[in-house]
PDB file of N, CA and C in Angstrom:
ATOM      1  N   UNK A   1    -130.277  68.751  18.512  1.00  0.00           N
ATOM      2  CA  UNK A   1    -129.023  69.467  18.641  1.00  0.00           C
ATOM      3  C   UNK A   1    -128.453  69.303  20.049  1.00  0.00           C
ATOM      4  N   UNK A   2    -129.474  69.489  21.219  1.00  0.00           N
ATOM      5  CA  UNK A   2    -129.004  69.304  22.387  1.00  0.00           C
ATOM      6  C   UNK A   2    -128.230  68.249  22.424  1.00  0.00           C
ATOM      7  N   UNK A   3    -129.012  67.106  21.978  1.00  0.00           N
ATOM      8  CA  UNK A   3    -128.386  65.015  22.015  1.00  0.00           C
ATOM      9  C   UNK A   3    -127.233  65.070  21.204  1.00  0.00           C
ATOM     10  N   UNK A   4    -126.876  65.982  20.260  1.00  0.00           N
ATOM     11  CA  UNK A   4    -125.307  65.931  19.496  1.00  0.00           C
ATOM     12  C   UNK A   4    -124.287  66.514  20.549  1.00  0.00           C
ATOM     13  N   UNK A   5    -124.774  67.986  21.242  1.00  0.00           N
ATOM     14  CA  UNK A   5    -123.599  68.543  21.763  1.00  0.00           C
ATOM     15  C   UNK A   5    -123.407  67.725  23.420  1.00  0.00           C
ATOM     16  N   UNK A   6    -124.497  67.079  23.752  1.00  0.00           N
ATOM     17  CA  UNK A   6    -123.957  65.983  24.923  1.00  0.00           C
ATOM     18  C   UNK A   6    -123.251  64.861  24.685  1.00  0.00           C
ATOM     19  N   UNK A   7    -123.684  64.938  23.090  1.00  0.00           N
ATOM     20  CA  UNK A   7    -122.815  63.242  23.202  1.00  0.00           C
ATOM     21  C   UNK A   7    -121.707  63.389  22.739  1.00  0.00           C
ATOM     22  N   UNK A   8    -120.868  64.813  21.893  1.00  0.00           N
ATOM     23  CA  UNK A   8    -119.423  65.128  22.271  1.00  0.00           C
ATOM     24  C   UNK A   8    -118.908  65.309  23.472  1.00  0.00           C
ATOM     25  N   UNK A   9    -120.082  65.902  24.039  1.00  0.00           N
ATOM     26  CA  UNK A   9    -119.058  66.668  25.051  1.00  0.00           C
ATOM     27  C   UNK A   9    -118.625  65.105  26.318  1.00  0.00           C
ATOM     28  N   UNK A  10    -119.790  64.126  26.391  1.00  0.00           N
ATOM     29  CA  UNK A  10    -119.355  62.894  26.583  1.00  0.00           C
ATOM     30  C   UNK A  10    -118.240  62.556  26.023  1.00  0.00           C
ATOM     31  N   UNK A  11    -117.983  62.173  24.732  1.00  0.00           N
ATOM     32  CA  UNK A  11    -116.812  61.827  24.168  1.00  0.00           C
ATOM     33  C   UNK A  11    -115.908  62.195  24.143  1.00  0.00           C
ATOM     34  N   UNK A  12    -115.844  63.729  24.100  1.00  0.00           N
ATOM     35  CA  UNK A  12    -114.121  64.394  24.553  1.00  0.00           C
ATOM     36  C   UNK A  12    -114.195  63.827  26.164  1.00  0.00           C
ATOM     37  N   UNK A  13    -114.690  64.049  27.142  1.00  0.00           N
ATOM     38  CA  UNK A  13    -114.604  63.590  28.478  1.00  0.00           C
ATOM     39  C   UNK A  13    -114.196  62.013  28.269  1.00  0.00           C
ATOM     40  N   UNK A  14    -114.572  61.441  28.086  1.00  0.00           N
ATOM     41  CA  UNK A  14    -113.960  60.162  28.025  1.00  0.00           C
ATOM     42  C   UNK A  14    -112.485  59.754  27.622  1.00  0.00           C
ATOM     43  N   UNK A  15    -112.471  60.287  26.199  1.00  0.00           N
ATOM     44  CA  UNK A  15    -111.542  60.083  25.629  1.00  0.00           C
ATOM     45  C   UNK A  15    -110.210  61.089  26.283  1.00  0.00           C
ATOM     46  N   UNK A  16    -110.297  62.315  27.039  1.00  0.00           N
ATOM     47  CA  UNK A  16    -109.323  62.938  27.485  1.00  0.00           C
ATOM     48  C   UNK A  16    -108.981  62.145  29.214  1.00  0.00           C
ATOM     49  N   UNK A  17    -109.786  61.297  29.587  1.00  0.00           N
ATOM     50  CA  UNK A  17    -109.970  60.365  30.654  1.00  0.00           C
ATOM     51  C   UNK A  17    -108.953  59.122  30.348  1.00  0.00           C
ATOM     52  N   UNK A  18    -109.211  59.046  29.056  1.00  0.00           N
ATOM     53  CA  UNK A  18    -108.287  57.769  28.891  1.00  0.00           C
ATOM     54  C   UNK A  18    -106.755  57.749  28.623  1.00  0.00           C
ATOM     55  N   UNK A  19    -106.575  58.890  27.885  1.00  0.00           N
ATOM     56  CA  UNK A  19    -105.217  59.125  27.877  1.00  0.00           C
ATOM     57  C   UNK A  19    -104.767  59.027  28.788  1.00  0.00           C
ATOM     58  N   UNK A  20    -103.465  58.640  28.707  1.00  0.00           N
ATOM     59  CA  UNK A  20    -102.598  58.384  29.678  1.00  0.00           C
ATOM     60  C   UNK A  20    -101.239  59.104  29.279  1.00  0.00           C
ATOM     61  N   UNK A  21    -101.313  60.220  30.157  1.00  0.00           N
ATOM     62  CA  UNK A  21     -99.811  61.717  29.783  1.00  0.00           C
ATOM     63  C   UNK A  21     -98.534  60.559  29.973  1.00  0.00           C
ATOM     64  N   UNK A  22     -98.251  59.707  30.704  1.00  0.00           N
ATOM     65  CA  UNK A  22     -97.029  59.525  31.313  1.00  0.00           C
ATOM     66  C   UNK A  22     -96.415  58.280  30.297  1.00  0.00           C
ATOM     67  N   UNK A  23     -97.552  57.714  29.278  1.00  0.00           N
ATOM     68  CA  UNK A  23     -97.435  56.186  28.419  1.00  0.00           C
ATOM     69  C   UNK A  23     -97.378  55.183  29.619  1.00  0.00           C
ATOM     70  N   UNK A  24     -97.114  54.058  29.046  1.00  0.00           N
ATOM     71  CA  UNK A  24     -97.310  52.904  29.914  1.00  0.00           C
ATOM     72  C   UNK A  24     -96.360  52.920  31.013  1.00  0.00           C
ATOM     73  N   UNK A  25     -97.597  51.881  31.969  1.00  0.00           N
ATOM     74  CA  UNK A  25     -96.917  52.090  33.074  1.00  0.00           C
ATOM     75  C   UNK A  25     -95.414  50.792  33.186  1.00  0.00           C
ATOM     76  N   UNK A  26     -94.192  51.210  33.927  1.00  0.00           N
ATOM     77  CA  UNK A  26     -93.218  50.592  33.738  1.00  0.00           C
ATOM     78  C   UNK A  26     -93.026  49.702  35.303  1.00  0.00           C
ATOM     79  N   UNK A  27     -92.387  48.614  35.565  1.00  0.00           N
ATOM     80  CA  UNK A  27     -92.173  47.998  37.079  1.00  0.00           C
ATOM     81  C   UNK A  27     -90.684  48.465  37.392  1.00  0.00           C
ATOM     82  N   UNK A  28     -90.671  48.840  38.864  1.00  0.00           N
ATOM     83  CA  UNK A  28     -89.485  49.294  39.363  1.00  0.00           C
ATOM     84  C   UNK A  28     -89.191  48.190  40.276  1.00  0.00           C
ATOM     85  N   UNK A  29     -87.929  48.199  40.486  1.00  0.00           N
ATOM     86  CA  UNK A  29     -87.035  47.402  41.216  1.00  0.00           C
ATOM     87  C   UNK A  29     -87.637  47.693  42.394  1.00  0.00           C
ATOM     88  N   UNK A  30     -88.034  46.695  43.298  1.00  0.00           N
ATOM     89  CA  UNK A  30     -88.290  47.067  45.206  1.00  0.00           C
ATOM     90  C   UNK A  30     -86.765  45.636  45.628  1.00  0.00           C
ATOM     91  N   UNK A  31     -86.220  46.504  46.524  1.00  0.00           N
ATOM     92  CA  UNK A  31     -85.352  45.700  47.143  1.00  0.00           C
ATOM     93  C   UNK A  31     -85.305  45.800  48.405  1.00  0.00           C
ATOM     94  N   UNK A  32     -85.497  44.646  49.374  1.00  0.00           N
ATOM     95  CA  UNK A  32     -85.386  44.467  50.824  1.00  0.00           C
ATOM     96  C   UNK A  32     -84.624  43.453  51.082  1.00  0.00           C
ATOM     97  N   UNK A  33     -83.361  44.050  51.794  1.00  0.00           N
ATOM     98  CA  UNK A  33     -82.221  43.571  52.816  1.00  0.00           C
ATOM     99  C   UNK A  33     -82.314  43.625  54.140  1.00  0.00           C
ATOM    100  N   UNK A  34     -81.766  41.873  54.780  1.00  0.00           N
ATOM    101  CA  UNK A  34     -82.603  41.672  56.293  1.00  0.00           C
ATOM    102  C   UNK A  34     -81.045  41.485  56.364  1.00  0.00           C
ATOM    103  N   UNK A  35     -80.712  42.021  57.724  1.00  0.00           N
ATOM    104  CA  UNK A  35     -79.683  41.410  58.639  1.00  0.00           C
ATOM    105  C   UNK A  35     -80.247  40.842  59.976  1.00  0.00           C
ATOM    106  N   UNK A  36     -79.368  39.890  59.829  1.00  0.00           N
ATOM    107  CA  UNK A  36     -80.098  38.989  61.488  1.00  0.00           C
ATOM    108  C   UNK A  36     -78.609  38.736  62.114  1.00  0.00           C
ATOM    109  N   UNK A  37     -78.970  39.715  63.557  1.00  0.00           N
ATOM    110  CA  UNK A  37     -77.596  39.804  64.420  1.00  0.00           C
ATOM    111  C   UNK A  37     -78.160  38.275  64.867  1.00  0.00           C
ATOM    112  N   UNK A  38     -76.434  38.089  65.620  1.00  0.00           N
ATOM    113  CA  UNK A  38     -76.641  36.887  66.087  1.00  0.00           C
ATOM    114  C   UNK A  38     -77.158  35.538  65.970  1.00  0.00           C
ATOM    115  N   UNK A  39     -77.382  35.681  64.101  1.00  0.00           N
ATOM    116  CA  UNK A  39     -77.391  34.267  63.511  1.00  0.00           C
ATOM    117  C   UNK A  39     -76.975  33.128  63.388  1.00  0.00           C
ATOM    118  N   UNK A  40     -75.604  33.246  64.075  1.00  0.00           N
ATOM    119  CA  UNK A  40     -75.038  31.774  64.227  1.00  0.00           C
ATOM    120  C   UNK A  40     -75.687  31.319  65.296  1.00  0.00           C
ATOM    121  N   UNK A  41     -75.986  31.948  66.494  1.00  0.00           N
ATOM    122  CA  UNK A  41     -77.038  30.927  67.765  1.00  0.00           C
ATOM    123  C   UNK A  41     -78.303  30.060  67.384  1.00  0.00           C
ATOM    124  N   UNK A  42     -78.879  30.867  65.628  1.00  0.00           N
ATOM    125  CA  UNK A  42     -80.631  30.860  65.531  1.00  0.00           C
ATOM    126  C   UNK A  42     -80.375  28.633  64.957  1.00  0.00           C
ATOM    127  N   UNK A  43     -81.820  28.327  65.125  1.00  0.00           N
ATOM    128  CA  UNK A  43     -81.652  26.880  64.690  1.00  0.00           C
ATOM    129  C   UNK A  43     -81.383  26.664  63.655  1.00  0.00           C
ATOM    130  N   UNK A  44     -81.036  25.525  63.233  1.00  0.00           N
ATOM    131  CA  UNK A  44     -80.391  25.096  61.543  1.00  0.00           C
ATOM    132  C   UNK A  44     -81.410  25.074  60.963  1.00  0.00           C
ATOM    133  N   UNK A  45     -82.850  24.941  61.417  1.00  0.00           N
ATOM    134  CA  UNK A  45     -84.010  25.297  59.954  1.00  0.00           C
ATOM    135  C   UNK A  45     -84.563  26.694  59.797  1.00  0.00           C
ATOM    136  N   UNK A  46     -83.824  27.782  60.597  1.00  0.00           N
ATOM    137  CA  UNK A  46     -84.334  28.866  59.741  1.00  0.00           C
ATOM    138  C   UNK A  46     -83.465  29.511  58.853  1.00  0.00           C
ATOM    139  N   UNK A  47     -82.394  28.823  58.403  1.00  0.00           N
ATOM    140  CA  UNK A  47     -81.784  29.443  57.012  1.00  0.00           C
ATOM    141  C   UNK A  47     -82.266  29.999  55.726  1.00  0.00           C
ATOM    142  N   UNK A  48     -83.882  30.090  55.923  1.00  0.00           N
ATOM    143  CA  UNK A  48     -84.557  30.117  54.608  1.00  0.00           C
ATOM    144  C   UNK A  48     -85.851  30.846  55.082  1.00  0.00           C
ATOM    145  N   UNK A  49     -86.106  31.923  53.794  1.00  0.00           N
ATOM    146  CA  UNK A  49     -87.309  32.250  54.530  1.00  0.00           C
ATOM    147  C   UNK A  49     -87.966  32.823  52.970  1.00  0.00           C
ATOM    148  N   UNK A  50     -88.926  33.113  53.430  1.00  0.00           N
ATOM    149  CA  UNK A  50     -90.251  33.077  52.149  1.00  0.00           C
ATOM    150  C   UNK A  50     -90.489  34.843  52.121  1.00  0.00           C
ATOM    151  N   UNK A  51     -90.421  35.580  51.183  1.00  0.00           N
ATOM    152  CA  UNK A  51     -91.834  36.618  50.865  1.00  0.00           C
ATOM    153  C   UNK A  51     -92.770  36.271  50.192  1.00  0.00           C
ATOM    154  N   UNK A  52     -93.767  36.977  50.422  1.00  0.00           N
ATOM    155  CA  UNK A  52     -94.734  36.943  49.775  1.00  0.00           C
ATOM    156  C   UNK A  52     -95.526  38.200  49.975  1.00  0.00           C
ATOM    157  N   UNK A  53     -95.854  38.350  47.955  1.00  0.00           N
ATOM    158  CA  UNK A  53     -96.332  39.472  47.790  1.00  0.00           C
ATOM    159  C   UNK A  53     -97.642  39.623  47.589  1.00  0.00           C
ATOM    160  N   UNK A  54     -98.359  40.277  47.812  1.00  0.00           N
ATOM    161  CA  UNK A  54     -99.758  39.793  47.497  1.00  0.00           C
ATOM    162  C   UNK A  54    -100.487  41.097  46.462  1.00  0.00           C
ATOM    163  N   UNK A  55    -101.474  39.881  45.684  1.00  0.00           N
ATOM    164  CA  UNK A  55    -102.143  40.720  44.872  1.00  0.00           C
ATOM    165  C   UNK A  55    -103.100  41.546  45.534  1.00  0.00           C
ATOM    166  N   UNK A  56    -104.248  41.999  44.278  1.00  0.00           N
ATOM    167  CA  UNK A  56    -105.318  43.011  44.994  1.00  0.00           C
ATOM    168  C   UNK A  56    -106.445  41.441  45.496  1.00  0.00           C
ATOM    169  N   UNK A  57    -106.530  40.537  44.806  1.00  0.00           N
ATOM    170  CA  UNK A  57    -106.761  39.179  45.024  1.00  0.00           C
ATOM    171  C   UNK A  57    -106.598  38.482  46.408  1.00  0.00           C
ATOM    172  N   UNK A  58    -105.621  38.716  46.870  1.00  0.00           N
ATOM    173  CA  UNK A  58    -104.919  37.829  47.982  1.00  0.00           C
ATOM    174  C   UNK A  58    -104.295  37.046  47.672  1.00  0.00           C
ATOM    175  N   UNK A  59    -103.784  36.789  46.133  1.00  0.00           N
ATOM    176  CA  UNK A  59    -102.571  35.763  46.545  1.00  0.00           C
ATOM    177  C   UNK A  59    -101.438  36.265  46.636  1.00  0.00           C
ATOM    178  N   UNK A  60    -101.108  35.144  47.072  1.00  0.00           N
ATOM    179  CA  UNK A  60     -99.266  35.663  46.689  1.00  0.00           C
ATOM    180  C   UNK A  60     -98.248  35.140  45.689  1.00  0.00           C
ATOM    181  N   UNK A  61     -97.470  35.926  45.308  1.00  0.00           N
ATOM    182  CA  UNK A  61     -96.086  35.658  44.594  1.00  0.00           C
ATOM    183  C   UNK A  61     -94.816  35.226  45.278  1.00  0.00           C
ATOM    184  N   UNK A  62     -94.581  34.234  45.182  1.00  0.00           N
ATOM    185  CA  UNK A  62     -93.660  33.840  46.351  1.00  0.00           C
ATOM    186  C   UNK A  62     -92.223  33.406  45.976  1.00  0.00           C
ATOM    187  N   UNK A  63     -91.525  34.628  46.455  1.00  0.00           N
ATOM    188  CA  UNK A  63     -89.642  34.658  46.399  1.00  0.00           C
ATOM    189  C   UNK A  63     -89.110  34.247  47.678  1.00  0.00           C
ATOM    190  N   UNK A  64     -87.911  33.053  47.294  1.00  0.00           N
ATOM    191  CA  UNK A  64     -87.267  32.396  48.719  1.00  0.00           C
ATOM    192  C   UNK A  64     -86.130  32.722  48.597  1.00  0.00           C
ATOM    193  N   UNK A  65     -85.628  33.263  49.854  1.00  0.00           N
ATOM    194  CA  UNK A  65     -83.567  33.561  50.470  1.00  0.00           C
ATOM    195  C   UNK A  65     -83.792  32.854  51.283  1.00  0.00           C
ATOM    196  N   UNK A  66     -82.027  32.494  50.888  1.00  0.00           N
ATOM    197  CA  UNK A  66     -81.128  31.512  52.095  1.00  0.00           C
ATOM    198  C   UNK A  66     -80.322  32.586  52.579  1.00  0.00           C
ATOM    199  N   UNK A  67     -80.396  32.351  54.027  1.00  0.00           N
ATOM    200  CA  UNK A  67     -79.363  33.257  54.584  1.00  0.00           C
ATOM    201  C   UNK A  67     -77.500  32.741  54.330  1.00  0.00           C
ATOM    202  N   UNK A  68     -77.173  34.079  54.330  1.00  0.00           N
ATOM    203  CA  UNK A  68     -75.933  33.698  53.890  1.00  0.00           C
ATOM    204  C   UNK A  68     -74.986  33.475  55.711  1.00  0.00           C
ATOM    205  N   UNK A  69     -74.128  33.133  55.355  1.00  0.00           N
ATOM    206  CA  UNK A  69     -73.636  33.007  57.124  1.00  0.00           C
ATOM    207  C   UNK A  69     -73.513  34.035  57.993  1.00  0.00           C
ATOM    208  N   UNK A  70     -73.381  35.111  57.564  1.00  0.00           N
ATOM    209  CA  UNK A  70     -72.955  36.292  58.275  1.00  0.00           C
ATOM    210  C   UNK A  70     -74.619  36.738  58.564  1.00  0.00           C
ATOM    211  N   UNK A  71     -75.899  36.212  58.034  1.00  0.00           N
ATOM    212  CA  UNK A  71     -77.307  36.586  58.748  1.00  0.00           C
ATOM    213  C   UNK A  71     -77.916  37.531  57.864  1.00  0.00           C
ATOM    214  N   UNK A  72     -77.371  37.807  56.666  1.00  0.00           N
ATOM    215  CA  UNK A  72     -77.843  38.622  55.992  1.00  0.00           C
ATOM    216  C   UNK A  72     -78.687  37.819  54.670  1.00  0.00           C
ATOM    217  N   UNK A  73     -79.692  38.575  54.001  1.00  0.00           N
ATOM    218  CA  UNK A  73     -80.212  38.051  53.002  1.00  0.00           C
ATOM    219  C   UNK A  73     -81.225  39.060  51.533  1.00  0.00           C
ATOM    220  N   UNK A  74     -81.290  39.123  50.934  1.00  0.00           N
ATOM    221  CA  UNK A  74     -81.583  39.865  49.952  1.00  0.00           C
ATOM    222  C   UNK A  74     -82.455  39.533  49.123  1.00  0.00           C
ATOM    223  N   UNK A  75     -83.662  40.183  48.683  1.00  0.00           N
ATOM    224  CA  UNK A  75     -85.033  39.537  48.134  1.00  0.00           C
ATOM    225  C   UNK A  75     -84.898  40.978  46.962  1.00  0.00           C
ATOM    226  N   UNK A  76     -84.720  40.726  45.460  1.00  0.00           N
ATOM    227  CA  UNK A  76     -85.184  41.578  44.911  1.00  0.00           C
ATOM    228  C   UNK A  76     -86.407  40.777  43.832  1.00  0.00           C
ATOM    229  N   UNK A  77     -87.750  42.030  43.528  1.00  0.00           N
ATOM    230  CA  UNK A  77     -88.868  41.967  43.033  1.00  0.00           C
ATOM    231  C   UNK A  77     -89.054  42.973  42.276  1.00  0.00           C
ATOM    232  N   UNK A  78     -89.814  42.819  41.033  1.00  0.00           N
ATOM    233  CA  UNK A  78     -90.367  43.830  40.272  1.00  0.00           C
ATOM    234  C   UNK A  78     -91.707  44.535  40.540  1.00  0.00           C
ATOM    235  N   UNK A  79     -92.070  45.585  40.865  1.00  0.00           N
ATOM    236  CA  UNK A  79     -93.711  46.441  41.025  1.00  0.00           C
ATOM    237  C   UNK A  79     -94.154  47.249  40.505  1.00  0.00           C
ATOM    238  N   UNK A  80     -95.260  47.377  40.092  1.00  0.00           N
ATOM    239  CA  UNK A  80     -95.951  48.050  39.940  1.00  0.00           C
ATOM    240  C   UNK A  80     -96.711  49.072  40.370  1.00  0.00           C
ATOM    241  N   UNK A  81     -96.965  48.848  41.638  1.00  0.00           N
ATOM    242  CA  UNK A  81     -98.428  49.651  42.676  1.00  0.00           C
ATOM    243  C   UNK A  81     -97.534  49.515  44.026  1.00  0.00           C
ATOM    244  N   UNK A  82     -98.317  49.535  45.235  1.00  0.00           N
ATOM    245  CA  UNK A  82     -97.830  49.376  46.232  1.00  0.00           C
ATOM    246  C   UNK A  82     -98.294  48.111  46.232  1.00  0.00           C
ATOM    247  N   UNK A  83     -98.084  46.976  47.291  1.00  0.00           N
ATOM    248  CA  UNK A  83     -98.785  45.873  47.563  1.00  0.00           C
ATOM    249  C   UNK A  83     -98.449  45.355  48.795  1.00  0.00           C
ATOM    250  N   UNK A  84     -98.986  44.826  49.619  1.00  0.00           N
ATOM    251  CA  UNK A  84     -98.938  44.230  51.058  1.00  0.00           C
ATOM    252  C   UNK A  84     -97.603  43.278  50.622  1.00  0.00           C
ATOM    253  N   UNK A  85     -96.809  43.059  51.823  1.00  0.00           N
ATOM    254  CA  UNK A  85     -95.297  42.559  51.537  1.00  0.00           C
ATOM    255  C   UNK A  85     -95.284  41.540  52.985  1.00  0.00           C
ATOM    256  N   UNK A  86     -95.223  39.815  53.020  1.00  0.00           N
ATOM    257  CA  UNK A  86     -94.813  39.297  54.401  1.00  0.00           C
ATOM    258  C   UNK A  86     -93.374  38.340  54.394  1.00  0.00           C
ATOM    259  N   UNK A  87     -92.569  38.650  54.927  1.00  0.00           N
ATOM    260  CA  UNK A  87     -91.792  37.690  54.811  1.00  0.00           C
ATOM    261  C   UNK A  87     -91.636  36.761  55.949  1.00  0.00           C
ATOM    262  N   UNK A  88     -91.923  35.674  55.865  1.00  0.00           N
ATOM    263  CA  UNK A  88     -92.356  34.428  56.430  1.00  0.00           C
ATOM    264  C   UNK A  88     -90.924  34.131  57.467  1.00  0.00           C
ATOM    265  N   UNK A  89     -90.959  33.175  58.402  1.00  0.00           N
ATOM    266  CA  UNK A  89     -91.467  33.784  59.557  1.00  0.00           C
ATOM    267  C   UNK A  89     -91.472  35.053  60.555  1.00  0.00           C
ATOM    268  N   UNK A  90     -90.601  35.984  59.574  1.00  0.00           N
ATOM    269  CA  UNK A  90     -90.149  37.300  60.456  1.00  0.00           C
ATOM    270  C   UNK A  90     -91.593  38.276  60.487  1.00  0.00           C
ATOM    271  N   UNK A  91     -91.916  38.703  59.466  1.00  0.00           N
ATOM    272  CA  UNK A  91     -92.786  39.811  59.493  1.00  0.00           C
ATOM    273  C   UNK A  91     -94.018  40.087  58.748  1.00  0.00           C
ATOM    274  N   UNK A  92     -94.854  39.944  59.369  1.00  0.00           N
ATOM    275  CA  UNK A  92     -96.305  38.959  59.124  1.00  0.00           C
ATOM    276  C   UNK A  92     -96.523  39.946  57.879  1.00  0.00           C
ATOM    277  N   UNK A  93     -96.811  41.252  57.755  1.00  0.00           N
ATOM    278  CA  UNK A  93     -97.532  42.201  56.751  1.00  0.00           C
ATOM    279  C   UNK A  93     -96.892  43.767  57.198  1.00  0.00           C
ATOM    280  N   UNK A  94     -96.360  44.495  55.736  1.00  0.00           N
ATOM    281  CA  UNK A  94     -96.061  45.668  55.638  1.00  0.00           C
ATOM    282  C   UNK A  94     -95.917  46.055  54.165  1.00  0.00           C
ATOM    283  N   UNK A  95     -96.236  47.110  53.793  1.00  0.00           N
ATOM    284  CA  UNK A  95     -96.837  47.519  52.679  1.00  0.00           C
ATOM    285  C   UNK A  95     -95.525  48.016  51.649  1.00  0.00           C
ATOM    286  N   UNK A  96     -94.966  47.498  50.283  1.00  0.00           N
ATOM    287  CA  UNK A  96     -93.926  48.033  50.036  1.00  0.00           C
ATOM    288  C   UNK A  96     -94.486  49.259  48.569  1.00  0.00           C
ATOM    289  N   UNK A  97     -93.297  49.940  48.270  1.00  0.00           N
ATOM    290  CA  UNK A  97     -93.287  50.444  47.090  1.00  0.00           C
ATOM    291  C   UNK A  97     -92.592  50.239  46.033  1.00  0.00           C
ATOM    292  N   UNK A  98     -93.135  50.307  44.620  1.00  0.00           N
ATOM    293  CA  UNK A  98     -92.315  50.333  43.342  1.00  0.00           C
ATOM    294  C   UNK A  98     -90.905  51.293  43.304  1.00  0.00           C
ATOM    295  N   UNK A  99     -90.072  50.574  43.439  1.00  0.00           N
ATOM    296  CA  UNK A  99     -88.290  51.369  43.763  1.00  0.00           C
ATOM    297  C   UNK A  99     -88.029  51.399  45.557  1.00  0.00           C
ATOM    298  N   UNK A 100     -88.821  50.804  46.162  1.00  0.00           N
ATOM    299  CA  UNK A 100     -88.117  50.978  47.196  1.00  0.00           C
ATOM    300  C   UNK A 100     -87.179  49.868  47.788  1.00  0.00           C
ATOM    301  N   UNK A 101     -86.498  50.347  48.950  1.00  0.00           N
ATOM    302  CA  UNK A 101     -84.905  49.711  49.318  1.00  0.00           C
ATOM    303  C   UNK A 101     -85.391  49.703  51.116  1.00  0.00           C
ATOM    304  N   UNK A 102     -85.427  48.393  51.340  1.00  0.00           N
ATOM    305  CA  UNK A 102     -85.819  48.503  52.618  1.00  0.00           C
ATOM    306  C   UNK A 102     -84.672  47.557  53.291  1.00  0.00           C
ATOM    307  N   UNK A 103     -84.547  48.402  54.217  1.00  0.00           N
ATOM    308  CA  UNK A 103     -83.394  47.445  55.151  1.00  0.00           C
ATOM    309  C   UNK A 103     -84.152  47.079  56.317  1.00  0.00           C
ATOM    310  N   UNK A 104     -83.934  45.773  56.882  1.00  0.00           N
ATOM    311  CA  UNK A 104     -84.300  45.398  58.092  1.00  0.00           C
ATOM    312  C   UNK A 104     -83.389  44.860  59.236  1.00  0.00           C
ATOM    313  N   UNK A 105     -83.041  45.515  60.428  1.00  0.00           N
ATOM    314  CA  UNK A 105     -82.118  44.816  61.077  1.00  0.00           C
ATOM    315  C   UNK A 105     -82.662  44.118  62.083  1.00  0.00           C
ATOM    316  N   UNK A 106     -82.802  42.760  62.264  1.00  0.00           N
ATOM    317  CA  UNK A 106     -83.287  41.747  63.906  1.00  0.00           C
ATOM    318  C   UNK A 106     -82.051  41.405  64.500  1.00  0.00           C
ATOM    319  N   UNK A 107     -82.496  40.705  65.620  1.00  0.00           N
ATOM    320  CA  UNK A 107     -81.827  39.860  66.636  1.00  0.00           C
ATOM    321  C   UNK A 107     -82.083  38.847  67.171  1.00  0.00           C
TER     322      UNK A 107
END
């Protein structure tokens, strides 16, 4: 009798473990906008620049912008979790979120 009422009470624990209240999980829009003052001085090969997102793995997913003339540029991605965020050559590693809107202004 003991080995029956442990191995419910295991099984409701599990099974109330697994549910998931909220249903599946959905990806939110993360959007990061760079302005770069004083872009017409910068050299003619950095018109282009790389993110990269990285898994729990270490790789990355890799989205490319061209800057537009005025120095501005716009990277939108779909997420899930948080995940380490670099965009190549500006900003080695910073951590983004699912829905977030990040602006960056350089010089």
């Amino acid at each position: 009798m003991k080995h029956l009422l442990t191995g419910i009470t295991l099984f409701a624990a599990l099974f109330t473990a697994s549910c998931n209240k909220n249903g599946p999980a959905t990806a939110k829009k993360t959007i990061i906008d760079v302005k770069i003052a004083n872009f017409k001085n910068a050299p003619d090969n950095s018109n282009k620049f790389i993110l990269n997102v990285m898994d729990f793995g270490g790789n990355p997913t890799t989205y490319t912008a061209n800057v537009k003339p005025d120095g501005t540029f716009t990277i939108n991605f779909n997420q899930y979790i948080a995940q380490d965020v670099a965009i190549e050559p500006l900003i080695h590693n910073f951590i983004a979120h699912p829905g977030d809107h990040i602006h960056i202004d350089l010089d």
